[in-house]
N, C-alpha and C. Protein backbone atom coordinates (compact mmCIF):
# COMPACT_ATOMS: atom_id res chain seq x y z
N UNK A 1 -35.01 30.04 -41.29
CA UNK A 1 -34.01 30.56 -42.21
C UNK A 1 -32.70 29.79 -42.04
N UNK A 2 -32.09 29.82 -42.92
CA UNK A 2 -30.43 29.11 -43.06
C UNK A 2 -29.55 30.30 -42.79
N UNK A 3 -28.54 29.63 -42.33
CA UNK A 3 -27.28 30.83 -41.82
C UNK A 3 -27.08 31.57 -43.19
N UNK A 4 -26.60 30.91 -44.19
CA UNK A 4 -26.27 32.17 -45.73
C UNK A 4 -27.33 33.27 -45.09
N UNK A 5 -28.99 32.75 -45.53
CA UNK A 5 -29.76 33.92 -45.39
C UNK A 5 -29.50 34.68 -44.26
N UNK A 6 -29.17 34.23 -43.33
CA UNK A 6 -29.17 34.82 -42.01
C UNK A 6 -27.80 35.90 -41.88
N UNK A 7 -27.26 35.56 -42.81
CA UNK A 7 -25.58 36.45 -42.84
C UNK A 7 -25.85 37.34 -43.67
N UNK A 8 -26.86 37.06 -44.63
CA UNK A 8 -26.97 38.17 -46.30
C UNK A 8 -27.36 39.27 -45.24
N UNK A 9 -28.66 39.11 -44.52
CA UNK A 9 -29.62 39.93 -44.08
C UNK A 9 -28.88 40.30 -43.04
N UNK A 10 -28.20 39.84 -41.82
CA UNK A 10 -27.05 40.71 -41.14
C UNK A 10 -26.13 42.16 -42.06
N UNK A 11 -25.35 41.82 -42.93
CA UNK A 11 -24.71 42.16 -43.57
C UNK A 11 -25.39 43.52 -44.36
N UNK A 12 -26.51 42.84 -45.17
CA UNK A 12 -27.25 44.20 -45.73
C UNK A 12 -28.03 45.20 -44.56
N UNK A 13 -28.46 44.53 -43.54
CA UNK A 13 -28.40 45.56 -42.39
C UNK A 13 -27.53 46.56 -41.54
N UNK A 14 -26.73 45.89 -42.07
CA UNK A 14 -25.16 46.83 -41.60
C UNK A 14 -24.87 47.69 -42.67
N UNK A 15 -25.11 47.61 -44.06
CA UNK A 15 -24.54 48.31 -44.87
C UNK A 15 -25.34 49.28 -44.84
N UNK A 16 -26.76 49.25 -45.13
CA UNK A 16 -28.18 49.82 -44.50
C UNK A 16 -27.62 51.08 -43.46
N UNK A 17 -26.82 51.09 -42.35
CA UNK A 17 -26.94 51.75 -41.39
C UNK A 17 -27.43 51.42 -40.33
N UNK A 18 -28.01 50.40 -40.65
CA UNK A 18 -29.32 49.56 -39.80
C UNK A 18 -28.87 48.84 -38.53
N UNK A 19 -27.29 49.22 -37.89
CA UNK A 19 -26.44 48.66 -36.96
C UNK A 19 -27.16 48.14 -35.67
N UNK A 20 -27.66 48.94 -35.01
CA UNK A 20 -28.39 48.14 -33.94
C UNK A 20 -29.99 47.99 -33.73
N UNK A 21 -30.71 47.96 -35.15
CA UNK A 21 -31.56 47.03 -35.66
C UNK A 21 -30.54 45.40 -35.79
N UNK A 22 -29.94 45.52 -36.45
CA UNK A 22 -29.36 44.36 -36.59
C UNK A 22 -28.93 43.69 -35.66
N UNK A 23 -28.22 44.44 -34.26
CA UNK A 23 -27.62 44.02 -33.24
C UNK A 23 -28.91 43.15 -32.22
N UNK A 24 -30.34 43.55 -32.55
CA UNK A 24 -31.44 43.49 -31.88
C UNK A 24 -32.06 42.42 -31.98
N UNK A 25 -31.87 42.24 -34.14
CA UNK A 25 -32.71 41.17 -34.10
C UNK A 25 -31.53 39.33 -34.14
N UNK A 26 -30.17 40.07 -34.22
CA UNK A 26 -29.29 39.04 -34.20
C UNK A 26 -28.14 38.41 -33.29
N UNK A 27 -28.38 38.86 -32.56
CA UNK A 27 -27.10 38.90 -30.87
C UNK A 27 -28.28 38.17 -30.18
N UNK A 28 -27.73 37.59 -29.52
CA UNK A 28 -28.26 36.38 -27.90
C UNK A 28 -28.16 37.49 -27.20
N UNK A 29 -29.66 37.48 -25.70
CA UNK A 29 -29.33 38.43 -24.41
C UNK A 29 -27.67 38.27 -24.05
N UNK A 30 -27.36 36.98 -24.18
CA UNK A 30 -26.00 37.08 -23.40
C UNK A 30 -25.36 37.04 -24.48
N UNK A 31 -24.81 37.78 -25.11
CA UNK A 31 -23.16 38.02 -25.89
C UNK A 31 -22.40 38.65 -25.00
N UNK A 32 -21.09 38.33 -25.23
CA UNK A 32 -19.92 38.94 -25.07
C UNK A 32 -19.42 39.53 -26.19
N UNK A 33 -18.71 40.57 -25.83
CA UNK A 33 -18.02 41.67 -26.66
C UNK A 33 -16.93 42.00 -26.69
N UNK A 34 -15.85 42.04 -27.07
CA UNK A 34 -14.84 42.31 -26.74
C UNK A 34 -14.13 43.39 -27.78
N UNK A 35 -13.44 44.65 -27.33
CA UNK A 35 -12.83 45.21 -28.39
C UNK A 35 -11.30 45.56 -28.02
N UNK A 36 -10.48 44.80 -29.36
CA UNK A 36 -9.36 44.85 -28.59
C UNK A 36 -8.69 44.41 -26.74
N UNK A 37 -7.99 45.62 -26.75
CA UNK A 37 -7.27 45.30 -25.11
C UNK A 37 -8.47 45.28 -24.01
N UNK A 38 -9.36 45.97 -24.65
CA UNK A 38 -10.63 46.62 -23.39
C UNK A 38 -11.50 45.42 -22.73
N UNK A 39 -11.29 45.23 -21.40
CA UNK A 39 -12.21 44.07 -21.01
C UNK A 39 -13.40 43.72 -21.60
N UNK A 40 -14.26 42.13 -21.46
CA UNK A 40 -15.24 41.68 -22.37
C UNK A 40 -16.21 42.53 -21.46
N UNK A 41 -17.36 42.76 -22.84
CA UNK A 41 -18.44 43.28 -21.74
C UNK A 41 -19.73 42.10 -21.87
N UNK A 42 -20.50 41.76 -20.98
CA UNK A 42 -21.68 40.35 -21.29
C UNK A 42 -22.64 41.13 -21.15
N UNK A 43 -23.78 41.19 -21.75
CA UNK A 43 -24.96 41.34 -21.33
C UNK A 43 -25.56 41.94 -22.75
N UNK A 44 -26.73 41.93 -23.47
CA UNK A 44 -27.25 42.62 -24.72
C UNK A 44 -27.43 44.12 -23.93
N UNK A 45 -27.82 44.48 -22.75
CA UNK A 45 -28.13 45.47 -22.50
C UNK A 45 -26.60 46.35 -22.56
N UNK A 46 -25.84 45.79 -21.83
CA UNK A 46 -24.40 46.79 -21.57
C UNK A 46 -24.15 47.02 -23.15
N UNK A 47 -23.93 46.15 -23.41
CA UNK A 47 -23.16 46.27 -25.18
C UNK A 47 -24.38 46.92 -25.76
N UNK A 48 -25.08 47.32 -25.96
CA UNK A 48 -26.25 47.95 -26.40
C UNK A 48 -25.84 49.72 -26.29
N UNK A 49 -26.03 49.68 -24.74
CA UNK A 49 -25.44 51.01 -24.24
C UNK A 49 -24.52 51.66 -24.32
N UNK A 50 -23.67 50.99 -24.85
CA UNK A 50 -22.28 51.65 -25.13
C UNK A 50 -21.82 51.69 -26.14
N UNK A 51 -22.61 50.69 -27.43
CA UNK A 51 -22.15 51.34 -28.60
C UNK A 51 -23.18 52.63 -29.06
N UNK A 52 -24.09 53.09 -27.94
CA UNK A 52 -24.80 54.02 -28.46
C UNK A 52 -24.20 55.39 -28.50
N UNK A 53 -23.07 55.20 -27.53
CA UNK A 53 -22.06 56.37 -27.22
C UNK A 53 -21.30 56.57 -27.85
N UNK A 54 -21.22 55.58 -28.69
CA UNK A 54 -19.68 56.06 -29.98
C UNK A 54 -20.39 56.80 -30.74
C-alpha cells in the first residue's frame, strides 16, 4: 500500500471509533508518545495500556 492509502484507512478508522484497532494495525512495537507536559511513554504495550484508561 502507499502512504495516501495508508492515511485514508488510518483516518477512517478513527472516525469509525475503531481507535485502537487502528493503533494495532498502525504504530511500530516501539513508538513514543507524548502528551503535552507529561513525560514520553515508549513501548506499544505501555501506550496501549493507558489509553485504555481514558
Amino acid at each position: 500500500m502507499d502512504l495516501r492509502t495508508n492515511v485514508d484507512q488510518l483516518n477512517q478508522m478513527i472516525l469509525e471509533g475503531k481507535i485502537l484497532e487502528a493503533f494495532e494495525k498502525f504504530y511500530a512495537d516501539d513508538v513514543v508518545m507524548q502528551d503535552n507536559d507529561y513525560p514520553a511513554r515508549a513501548g506499544k504495550e505501555i501506550c496501549r495500556s493507558l489509553k485504555k484508561l481514558l
